[in-house]
Protein backbone atom coordinates (compact mmCIF):
# COMPACT_ATOMS: atom_id res chain seq x y z
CA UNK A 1 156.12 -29.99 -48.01
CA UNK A 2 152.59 -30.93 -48.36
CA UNK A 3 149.87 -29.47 -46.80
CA UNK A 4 148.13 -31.79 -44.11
CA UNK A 5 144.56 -30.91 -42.24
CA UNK A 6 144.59 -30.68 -38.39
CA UNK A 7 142.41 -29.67 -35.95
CA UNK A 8 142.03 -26.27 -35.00
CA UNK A 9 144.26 -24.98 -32.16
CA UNK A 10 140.86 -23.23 -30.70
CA UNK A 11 138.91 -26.90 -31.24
CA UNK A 12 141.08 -28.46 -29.20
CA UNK A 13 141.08 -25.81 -26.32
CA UNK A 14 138.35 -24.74 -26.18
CA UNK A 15 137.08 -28.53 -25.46
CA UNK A 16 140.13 -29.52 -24.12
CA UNK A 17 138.50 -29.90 -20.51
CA UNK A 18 135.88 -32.57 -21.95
CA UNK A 19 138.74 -34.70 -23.49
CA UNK A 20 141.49 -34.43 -20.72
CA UNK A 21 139.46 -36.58 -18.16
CA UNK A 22 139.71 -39.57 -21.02
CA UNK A 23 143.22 -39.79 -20.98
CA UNK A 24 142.86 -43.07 -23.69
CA UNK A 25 141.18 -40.92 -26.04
CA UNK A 26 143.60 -37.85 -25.67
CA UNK A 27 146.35 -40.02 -26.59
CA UNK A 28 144.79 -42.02 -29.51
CA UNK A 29 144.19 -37.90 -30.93
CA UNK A 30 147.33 -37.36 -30.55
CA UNK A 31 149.03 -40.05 -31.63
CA UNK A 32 146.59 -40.02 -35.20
CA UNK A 33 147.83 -35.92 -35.65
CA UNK A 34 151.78 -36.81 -34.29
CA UNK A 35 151.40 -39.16 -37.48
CA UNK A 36 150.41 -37.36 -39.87
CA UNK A 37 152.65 -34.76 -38.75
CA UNK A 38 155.61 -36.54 -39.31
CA UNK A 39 154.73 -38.88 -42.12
CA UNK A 40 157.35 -38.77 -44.44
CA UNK A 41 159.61 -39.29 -42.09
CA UNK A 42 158.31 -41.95 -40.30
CA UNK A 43 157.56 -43.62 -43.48
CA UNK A 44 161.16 -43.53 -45.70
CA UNK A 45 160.42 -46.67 -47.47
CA UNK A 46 157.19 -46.42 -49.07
CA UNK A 47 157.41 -47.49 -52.16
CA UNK A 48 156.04 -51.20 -51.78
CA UNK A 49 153.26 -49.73 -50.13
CA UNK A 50 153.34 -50.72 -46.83
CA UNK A 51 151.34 -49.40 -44.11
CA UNK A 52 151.82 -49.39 -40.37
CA UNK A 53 149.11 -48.57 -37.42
CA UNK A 54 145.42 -48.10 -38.41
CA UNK A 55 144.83 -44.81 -36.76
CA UNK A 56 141.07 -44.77 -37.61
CA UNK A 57 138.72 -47.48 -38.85
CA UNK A 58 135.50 -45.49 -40.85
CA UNK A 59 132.40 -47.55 -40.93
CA UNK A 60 129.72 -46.80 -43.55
CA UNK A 61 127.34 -48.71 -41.25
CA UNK A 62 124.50 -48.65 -43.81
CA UNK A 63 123.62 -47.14 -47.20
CA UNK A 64 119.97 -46.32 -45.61
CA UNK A 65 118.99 -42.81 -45.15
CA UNK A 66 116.04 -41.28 -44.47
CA UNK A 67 117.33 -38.01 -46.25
CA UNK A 68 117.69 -36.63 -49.39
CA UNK A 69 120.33 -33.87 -48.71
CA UNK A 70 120.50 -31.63 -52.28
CA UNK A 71 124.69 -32.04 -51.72
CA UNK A 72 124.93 -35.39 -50.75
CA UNK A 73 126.67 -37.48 -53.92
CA UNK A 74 124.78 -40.95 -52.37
CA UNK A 75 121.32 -39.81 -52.13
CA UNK A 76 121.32 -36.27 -53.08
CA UNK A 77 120.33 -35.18 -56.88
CA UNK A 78 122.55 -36.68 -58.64
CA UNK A 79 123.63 -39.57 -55.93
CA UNK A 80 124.77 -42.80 -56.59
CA UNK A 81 122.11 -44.62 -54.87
CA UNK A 82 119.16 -43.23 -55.74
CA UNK A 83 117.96 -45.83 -58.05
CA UNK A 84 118.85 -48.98 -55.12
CA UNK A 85 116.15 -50.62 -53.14
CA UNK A 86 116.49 -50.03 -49.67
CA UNK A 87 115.62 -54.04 -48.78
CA UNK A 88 118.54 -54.83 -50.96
CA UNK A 89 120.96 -52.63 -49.53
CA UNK A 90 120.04 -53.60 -46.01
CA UNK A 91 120.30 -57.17 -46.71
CA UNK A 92 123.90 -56.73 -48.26
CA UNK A 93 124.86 -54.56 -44.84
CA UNK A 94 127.48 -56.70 -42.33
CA UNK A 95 126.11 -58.05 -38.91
CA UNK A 96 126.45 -56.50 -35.50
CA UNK A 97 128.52 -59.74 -34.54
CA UNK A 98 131.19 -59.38 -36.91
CA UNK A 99 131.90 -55.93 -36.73
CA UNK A 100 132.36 -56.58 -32.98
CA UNK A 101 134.52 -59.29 -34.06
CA UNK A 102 136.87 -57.32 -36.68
CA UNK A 103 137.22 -54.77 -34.07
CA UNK A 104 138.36 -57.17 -31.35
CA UNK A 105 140.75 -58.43 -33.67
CA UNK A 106 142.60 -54.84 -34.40
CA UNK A 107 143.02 -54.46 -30.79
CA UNK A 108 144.56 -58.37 -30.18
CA UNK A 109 146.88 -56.79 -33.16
CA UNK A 110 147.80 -53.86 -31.44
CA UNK A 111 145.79 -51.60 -33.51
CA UNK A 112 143.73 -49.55 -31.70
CA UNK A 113 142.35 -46.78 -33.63
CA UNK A 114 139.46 -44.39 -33.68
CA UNK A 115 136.30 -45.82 -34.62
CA UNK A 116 133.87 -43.32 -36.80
CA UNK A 117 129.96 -44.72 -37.68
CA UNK A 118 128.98 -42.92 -41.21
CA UNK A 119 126.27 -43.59 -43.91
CA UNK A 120 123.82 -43.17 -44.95
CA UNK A 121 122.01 -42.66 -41.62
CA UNK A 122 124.12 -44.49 -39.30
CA UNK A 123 121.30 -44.16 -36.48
CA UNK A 124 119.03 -46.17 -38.68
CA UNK A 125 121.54 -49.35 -38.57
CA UNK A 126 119.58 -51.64 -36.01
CA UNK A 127 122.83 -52.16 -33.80
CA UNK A 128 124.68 -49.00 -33.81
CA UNK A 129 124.25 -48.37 -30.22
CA UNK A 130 125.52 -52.04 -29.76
CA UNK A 131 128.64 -51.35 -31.49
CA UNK A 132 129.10 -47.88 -30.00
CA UNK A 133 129.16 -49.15 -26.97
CA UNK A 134 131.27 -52.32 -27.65
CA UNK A 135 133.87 -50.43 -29.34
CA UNK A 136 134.30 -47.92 -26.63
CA UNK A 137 134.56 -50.95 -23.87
CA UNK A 138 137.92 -52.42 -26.23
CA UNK A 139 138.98 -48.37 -25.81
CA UNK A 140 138.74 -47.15 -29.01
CA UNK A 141 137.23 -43.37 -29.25
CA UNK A 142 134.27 -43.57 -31.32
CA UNK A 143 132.48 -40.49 -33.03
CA UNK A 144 129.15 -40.96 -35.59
CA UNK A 145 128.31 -38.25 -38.12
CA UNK A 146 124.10 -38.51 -37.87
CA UNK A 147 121.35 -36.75 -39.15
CA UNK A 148 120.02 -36.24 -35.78
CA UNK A 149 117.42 -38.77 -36.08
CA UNK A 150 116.74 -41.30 -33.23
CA UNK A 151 119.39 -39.45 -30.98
CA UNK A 152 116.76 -38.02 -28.66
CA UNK A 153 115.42 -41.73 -27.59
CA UNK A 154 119.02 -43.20 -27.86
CA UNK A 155 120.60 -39.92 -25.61
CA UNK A 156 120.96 -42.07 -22.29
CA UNK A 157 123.03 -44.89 -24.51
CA UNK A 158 125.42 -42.49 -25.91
CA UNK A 159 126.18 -40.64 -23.42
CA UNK A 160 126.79 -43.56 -21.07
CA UNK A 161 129.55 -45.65 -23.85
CA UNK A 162 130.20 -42.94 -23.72
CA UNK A 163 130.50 -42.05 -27.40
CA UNK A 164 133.63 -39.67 -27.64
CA UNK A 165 132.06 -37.27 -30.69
CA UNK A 166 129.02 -36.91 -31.84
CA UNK A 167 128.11 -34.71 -35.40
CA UNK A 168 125.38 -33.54 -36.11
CA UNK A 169 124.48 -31.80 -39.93
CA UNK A 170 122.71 -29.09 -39.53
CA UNK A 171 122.48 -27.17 -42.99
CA UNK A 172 119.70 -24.20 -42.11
CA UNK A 173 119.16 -21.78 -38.38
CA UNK A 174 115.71 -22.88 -38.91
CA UNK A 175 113.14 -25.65 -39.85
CA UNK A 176 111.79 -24.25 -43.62
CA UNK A 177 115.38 -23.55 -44.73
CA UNK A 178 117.12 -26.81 -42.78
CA UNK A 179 114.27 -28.76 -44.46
CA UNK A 180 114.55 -27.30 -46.76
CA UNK A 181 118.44 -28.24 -47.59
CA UNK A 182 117.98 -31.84 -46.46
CA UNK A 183 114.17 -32.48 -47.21
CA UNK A 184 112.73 -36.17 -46.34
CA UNK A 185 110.98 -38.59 -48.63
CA UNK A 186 108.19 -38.37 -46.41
CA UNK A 187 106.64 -35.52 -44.19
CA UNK A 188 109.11 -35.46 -41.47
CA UNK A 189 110.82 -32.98 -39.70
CA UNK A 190 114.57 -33.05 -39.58
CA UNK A 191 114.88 -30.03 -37.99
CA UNK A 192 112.96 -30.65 -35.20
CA UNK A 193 114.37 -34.13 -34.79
CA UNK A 194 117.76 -32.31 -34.59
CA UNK A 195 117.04 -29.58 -31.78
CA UNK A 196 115.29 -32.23 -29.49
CA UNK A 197 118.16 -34.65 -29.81
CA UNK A 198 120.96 -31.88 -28.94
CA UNK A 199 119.09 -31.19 -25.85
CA UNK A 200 118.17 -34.56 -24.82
CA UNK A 201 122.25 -35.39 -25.02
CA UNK A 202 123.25 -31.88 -23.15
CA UNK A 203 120.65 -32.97 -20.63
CA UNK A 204 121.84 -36.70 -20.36
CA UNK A 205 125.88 -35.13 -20.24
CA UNK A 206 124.85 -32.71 -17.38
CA UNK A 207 123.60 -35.78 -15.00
CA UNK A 208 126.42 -37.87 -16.10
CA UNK A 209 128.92 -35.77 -15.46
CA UNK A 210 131.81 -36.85 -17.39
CA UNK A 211 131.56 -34.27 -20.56
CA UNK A 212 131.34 -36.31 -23.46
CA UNK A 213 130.36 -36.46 -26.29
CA UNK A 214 131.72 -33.33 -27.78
CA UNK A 215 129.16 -32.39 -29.61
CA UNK A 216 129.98 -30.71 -33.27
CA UNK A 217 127.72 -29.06 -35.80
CA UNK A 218 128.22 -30.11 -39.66
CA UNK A 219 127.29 -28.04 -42.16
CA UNK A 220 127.78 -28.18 -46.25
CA UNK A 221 128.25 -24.69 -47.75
CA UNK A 222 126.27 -24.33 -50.54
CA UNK A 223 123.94 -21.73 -52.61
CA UNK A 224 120.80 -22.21 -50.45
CA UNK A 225 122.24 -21.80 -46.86
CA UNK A 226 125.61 -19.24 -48.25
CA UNK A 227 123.80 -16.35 -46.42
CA UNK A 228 123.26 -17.53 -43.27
CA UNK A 229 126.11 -19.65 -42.19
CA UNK A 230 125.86 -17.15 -39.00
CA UNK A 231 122.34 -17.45 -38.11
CA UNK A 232 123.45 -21.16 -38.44
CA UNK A 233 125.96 -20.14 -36.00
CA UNK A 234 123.36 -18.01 -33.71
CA UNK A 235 120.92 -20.35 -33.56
CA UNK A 236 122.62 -23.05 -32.52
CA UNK A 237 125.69 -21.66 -30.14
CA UNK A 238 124.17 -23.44 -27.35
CA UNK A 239 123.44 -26.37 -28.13
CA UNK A 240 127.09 -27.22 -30.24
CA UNK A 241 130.24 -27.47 -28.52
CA UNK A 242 132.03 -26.85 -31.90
CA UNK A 243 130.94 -25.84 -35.65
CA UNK A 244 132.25 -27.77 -39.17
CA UNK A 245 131.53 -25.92 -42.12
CA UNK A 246 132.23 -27.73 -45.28
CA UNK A 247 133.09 -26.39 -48.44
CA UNK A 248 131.40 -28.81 -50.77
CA UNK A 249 132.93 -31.80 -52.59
CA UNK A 250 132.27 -31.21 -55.82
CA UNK A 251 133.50 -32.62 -59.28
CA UNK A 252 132.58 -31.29 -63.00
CA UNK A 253 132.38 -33.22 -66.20
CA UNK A 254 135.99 -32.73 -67.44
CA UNK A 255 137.46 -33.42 -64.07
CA UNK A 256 135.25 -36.61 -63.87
CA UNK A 257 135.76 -37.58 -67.65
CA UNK A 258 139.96 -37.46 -66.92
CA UNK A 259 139.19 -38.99 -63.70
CA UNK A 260 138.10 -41.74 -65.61
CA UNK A 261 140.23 -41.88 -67.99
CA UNK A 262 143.56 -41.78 -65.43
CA UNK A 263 142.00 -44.44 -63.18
CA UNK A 264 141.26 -46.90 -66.09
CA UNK A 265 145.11 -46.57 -66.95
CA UNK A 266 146.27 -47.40 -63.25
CA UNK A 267 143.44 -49.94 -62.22
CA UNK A 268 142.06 -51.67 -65.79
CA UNK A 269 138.04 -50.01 -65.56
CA UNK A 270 136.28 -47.53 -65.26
CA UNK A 271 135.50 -45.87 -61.61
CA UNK A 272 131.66 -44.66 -61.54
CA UNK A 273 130.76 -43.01 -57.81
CA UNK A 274 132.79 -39.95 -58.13
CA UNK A 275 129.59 -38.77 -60.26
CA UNK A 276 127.36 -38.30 -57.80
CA UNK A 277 129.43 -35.61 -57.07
CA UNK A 278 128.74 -33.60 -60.41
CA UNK A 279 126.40 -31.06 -58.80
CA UNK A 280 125.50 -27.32 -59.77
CA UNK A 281 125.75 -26.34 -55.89
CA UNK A 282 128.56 -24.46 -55.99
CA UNK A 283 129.03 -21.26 -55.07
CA UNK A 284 128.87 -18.15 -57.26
CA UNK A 285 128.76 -15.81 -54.75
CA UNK A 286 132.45 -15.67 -53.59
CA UNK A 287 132.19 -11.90 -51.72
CA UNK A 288 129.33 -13.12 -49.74
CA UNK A 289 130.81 -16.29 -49.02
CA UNK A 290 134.29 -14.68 -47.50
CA UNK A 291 132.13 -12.49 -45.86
CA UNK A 292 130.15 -15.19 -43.60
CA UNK A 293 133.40 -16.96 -43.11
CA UNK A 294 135.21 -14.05 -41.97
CA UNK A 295 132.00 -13.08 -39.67
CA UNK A 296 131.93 -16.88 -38.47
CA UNK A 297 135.47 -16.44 -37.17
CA UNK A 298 135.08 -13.23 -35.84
CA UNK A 299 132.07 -15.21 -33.40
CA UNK A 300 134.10 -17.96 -32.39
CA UNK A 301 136.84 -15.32 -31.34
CA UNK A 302 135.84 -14.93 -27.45
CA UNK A 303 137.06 -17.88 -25.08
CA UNK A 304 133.47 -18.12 -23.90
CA UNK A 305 132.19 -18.57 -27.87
CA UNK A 306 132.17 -22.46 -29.83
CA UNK A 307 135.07 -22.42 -31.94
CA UNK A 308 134.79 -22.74 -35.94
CA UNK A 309 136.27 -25.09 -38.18
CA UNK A 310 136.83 -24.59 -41.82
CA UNK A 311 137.23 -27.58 -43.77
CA UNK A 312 138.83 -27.34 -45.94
CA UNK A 313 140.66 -24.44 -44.29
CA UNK A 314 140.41 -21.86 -47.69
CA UNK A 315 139.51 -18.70 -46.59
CA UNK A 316 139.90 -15.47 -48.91
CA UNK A 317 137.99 -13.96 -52.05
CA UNK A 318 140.50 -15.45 -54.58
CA UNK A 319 140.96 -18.75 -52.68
CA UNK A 320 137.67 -19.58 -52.41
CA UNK A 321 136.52 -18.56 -55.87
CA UNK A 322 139.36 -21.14 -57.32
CA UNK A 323 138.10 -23.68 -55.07
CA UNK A 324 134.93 -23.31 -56.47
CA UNK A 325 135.91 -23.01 -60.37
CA UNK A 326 139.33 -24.64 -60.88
CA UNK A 327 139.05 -28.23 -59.76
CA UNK A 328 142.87 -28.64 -60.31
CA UNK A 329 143.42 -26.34 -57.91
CA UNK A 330 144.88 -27.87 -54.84
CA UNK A 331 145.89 -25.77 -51.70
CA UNK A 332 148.97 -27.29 -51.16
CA UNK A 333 147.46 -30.84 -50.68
CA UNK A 334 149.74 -32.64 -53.12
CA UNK A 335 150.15 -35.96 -50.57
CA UNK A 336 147.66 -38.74 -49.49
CA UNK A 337 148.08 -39.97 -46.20
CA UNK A 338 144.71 -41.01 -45.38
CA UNK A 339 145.27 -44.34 -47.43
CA UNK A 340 148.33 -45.02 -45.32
CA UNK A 341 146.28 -44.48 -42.05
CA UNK A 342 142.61 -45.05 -42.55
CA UNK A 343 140.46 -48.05 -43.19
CA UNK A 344 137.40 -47.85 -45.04
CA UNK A 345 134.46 -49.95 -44.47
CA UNK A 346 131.76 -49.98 -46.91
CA UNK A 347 127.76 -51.07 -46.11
CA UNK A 348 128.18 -54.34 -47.97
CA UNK A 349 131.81 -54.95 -46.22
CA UNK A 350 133.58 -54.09 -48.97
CA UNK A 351 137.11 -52.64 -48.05
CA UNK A 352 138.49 -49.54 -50.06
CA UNK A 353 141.20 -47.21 -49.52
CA UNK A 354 139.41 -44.43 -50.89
CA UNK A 355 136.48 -42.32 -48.44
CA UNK A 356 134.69 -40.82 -51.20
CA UNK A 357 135.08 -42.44 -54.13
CA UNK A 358 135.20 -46.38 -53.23
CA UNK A 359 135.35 -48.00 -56.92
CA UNK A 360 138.27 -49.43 -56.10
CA UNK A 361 137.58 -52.68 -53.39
CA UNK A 362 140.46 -54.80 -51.86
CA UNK A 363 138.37 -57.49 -50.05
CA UNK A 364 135.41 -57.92 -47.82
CA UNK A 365 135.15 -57.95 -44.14
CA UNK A 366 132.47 -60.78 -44.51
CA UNK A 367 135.36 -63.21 -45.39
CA UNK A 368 138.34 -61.80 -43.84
CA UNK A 369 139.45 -59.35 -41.13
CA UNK A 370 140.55 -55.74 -41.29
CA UNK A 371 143.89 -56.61 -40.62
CA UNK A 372 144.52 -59.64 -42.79
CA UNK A 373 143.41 -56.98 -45.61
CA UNK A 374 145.76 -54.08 -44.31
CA UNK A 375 148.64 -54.43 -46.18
CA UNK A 376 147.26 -57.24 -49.20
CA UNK A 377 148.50 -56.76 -52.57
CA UNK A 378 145.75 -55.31 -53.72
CA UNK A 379 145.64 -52.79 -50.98
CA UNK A 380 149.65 -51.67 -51.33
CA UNK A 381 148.94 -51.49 -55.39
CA UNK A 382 146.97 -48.94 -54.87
CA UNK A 383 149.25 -47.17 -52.51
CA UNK A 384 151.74 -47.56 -54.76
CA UNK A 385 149.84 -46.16 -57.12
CA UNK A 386 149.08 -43.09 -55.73
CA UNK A 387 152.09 -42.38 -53.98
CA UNK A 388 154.25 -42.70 -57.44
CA UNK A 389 151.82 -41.21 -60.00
CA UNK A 390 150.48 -38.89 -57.61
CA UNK A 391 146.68 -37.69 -56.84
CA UNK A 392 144.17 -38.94 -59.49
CA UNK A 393 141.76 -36.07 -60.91
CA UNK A 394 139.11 -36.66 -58.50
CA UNK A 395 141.68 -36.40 -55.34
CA UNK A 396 141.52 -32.68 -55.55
CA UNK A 397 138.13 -32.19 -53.79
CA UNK A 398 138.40 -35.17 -51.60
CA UNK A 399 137.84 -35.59 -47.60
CA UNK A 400 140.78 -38.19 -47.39
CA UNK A 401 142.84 -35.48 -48.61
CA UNK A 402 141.93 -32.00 -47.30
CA UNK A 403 139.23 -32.91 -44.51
CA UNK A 404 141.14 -36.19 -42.99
């Protein structure tokens, strides 16, 4: 059977008192795991490509970022966007209004699924606290993954939606490596941004009273923070309710060249965003890195202690070293459900099944709803797709398949 990710037995209990209060959240969690859980069971008749219940709606609210994060395959060193104009790609992004509106119509057709904000900087999208706080009214659990800036000044709004999860990627224990990792056009200070927005939403939790958000730490493994993922750890045990670590998405030129080649076969042209991923950040160090994992684990042990995520969850000398060199290795993650489950919203509207790699669009939210796109031809083609020819090259280091 194939290998799905889940959330860490010590995740959930150790923040199981923040969650059990919000009884609709609890059960939209549950319901999203129960699914993928029993998948091919619940889903005998597949091959038209037919999905059922949206269990999570992603928004990449903008393409903006204020970032440029060494790992990140949008604006990092090789990334995607690095040669857009920022006017442009705020001018293509989708209004407040109707992403209010799409979301009013999943829940009038009985979708109600978690809502995650992404970008780019999601913080920097002029009505994210708007649509935080609309989404959680409908009661839909709603997380963001942020850089940390503008949380300080918007820690009042959050924590009153209240937003359900909030992550936070921190990629250094302190301001010269952190900056380091994710330096800023400008002269600004990430770090610092970070550390005064954590306690500005601890402080804003503690007079409301009602525990949320979770708060989570995100952090991408790679060659410049390997040795201190547990000052990472250390530093910020206090502030974090839970740690992430990544183990980076990565691709390399063969992959991406068959990746290519296999997706111009199924679809008719050639896919181009899966390059940004083509990075020399991964890790060489494989003793090193098994050791910080095994020492992060070790910290998260005690009851009183964060707990620690993996993602993917590869632990062990030999594992992680063919993580890192053999992109056709695969873990045991031989199955897509994500595509089945999870709606994709790009900056410009643009619908795709895929997280990471969006070549391949289905419609626009601009001109249609989430739902009337759901289960379209073009959406259940590529279903088909990859549920009877199996994962494409670039699936094998892919969020939607061993991070979702």
């Amino acid at each position: 059977m194939a290998k799905r990710s889940s959330v860490a037995v010590g995740v959930v209990a150790k923040n199981f008192r923040r969650v059990v209060p919000h009884f609709w959240i609890g059960r939209k969690l549950a319901a999203l795991e129960f699914d993928k859980r029993l998948f091919n069971l619940s889903r005998p008749f597949r091959r038209n490509g037919q999905a059922g219940k949206i269990r999570q709606v992603s928004f990449r609210i903008t393409d903006v970022c204020n970032l440029r994060c060494h790992t990140c395959g949008q604006w990092g060193d090789r990334g995607y966007l690095r040669d857009e104009s920022l006017t442009q790609l705020r001018d293509r992004e989708v209004s407040t209004e109707r992403y209010l509106e799409l979301m009013k119509d999943l829940v009038q057709h009985g979708h109600r699924p978690v809502v995650y904000f992404w970008g780019g900087e999601p913080m920097l999208y002029k009505g994210i606290l708007d649509l935080i706080a609309g989404a959680s009214a409908m009661g839909l659990p709603t997380a963001i993954a942020t850089n940390g800036s503008r949380v300080a000044a918007s820690a009042h709004q959050l924590v009153e939606a209240p937003l359900f999860l909030l992550q936070v990627s921190i990629d250094g224990h302190c301001a010269e490596l952190h900056n380091r990792m994710r330096p800023s056009p400008g002269s600004g200070d990430n770090f610092r941004d970070i550390v005064r927005g954590l306690d500005a939403v601890r402080e804003a939790r503690g007079r409301n009273g009602r525990g949320l958000p979770v708060i989570a730490s995100l952090t991408t493994i790679s060659e410049g923070n390997l040795k201190h993922l547990g000052d990472i750890y250390d530093a910020f045990r206090d502030k974090v309710d839970l740690f992430v670590f990544y183990l980076s998405w990565w691709i390399d030129k063969e992959s991406a060249a068959a990746h290519e080649q296999d997706f111009l076969r199924r679809f008719g042209f050639v896919p181009t965003r899966h390059r940004g991923w083509d990075g020399d950040w991964k890790s060489a160090d494989h003793d090193e890195l098994d050791r910080q994992i095994e020492g992060l684990l070790a910290k998260s042990r005690p009851w009183s202690a964060p707990p620690v995520s993996i993602i993917p969850p590869i632990t062990g000398r030999e594992n992680l070293k063919a993580y890192y060199t053999d992109h056709a290795a695969r873990f045991g993650y031989n199955q897509c459900v994500s595509i089945y489950q999870v709606v994709e919203v790009n900056s410009n509207g643009d619908i795709s099944p895929c997280r990471d790699y969006h070549d391949y669009v289905v419609g626009n939210v601009k001109n249609a709803t989430i739902t009337e796109l759901w289960n379209s031809e073009a959406y259940r083609k590529f279903r088909c797709s990859v549920s009877r020819d199996g994962l494409m090259p670039v699936c094998t280091r892919c969020c939607g398949l061993m991070g979702y």
